[in-house]
C-alpha atoms as a PDB file:
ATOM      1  CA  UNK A   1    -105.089 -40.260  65.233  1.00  0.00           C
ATOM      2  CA  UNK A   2    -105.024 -42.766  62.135  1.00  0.00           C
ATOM      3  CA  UNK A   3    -105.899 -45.929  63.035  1.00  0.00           C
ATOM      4  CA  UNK A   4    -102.859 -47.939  61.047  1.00  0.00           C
ATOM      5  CA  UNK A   5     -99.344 -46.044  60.682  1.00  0.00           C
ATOM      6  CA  UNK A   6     -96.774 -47.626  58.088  1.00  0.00           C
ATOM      7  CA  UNK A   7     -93.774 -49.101  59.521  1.00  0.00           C
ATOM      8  CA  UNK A   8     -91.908 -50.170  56.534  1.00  0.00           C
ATOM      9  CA  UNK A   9     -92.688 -51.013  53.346  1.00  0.00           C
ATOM     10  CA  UNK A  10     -90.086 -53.829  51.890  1.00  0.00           C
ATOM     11  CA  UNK A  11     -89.748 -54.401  47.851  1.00  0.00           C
ATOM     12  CA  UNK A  12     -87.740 -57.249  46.779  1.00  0.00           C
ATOM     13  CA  UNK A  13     -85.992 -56.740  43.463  1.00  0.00           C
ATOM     14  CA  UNK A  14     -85.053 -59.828  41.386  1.00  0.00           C
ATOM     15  CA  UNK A  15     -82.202 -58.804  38.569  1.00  0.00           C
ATOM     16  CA  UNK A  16     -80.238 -61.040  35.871  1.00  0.00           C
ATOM     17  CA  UNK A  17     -76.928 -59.920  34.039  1.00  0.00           C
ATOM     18  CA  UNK A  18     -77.847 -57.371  31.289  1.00  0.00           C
ATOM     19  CA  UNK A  19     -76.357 -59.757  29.035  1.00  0.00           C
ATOM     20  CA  UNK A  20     -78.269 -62.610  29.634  1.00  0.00           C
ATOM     21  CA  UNK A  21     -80.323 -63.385  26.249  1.00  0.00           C
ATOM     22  CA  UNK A  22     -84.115 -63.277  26.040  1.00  0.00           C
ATOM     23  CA  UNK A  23     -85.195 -66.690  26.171  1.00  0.00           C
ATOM     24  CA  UNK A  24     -82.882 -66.825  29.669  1.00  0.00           C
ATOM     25  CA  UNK A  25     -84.483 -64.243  30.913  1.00  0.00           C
ATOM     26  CA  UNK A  26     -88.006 -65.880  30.496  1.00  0.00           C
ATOM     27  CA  UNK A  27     -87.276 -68.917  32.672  1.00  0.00           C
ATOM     28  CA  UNK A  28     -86.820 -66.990  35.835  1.00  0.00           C
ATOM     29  CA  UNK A  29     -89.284 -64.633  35.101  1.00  0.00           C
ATOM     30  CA  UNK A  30     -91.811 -67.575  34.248  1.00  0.00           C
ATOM     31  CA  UNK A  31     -90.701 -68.674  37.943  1.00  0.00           C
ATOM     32  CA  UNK A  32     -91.396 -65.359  39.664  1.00  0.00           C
ATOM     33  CA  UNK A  33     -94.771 -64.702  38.350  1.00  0.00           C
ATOM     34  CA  UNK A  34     -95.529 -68.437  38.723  1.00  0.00           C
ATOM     35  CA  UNK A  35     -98.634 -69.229  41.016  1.00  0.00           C
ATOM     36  CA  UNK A  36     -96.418 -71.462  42.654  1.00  0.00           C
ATOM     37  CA  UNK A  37     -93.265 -69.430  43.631  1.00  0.00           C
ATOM     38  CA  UNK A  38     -95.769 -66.766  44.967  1.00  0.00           C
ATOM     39  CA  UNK A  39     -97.944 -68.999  46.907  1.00  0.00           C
ATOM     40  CA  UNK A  40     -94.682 -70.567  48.698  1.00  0.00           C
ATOM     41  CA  UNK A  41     -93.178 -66.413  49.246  1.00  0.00           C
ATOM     42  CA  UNK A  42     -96.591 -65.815  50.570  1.00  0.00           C
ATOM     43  CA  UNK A  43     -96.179 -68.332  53.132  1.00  0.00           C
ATOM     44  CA  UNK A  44     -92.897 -67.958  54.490  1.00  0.00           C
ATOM     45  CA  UNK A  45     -93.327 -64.305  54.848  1.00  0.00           C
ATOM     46  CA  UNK A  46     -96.099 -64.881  56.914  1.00  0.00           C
ATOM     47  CA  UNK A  47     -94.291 -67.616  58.489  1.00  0.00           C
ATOM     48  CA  UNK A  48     -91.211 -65.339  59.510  1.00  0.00           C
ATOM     49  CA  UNK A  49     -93.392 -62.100  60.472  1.00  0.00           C
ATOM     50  CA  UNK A  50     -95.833 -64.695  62.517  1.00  0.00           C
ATOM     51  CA  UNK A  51     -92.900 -66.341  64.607  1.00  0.00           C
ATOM     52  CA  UNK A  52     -91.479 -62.455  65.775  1.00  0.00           C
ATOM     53  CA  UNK A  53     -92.953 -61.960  69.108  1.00  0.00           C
ATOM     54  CA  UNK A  54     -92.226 -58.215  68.232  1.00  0.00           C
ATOM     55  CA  UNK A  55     -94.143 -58.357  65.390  1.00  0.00           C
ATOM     56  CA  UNK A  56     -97.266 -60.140  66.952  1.00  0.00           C
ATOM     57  CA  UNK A  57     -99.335 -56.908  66.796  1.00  0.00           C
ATOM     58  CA  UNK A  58     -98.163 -55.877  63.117  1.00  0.00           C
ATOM     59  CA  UNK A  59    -100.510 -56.039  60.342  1.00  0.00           C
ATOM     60  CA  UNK A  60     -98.769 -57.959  56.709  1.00  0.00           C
ATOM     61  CA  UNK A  61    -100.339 -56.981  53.769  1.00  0.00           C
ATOM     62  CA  UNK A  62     -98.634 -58.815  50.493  1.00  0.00           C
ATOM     63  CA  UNK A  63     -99.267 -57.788  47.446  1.00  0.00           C
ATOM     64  CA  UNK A  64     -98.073 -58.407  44.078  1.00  0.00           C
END
């Protein structure tokens, strides 16, 4: 018997318009591999999975 079994494994996918021109695509991209913006995702995922009774026993592993 293993001693962890995967539940789920959740991706989240951030997409622009295919039209949108290079140096628009850079800001939010800037954003979402900013220390900052990952830092504050890191929290309130662990936030969210921390106030689920149901989830109390679950171990979160985030990586990027």
């Amino acid at each position: 018997m293993p001693d962890r079994v995967l539940l789920e494994d959740i991706h989240l996918k951030f997409t622009v318009p295919g039209r949108t021109a290079d140096p628009a695509r850079e800001a939010p991209r800037r954003t979402l591999n900013g220390r900052a913006f990952r830092s504050a995702l890191r929290r309130r995922v662990v936030q969210l999975v921390r106030s689920t009774p149901a989830l109390a026993r679950v171990r979160l592993t985030i990586s990027a």
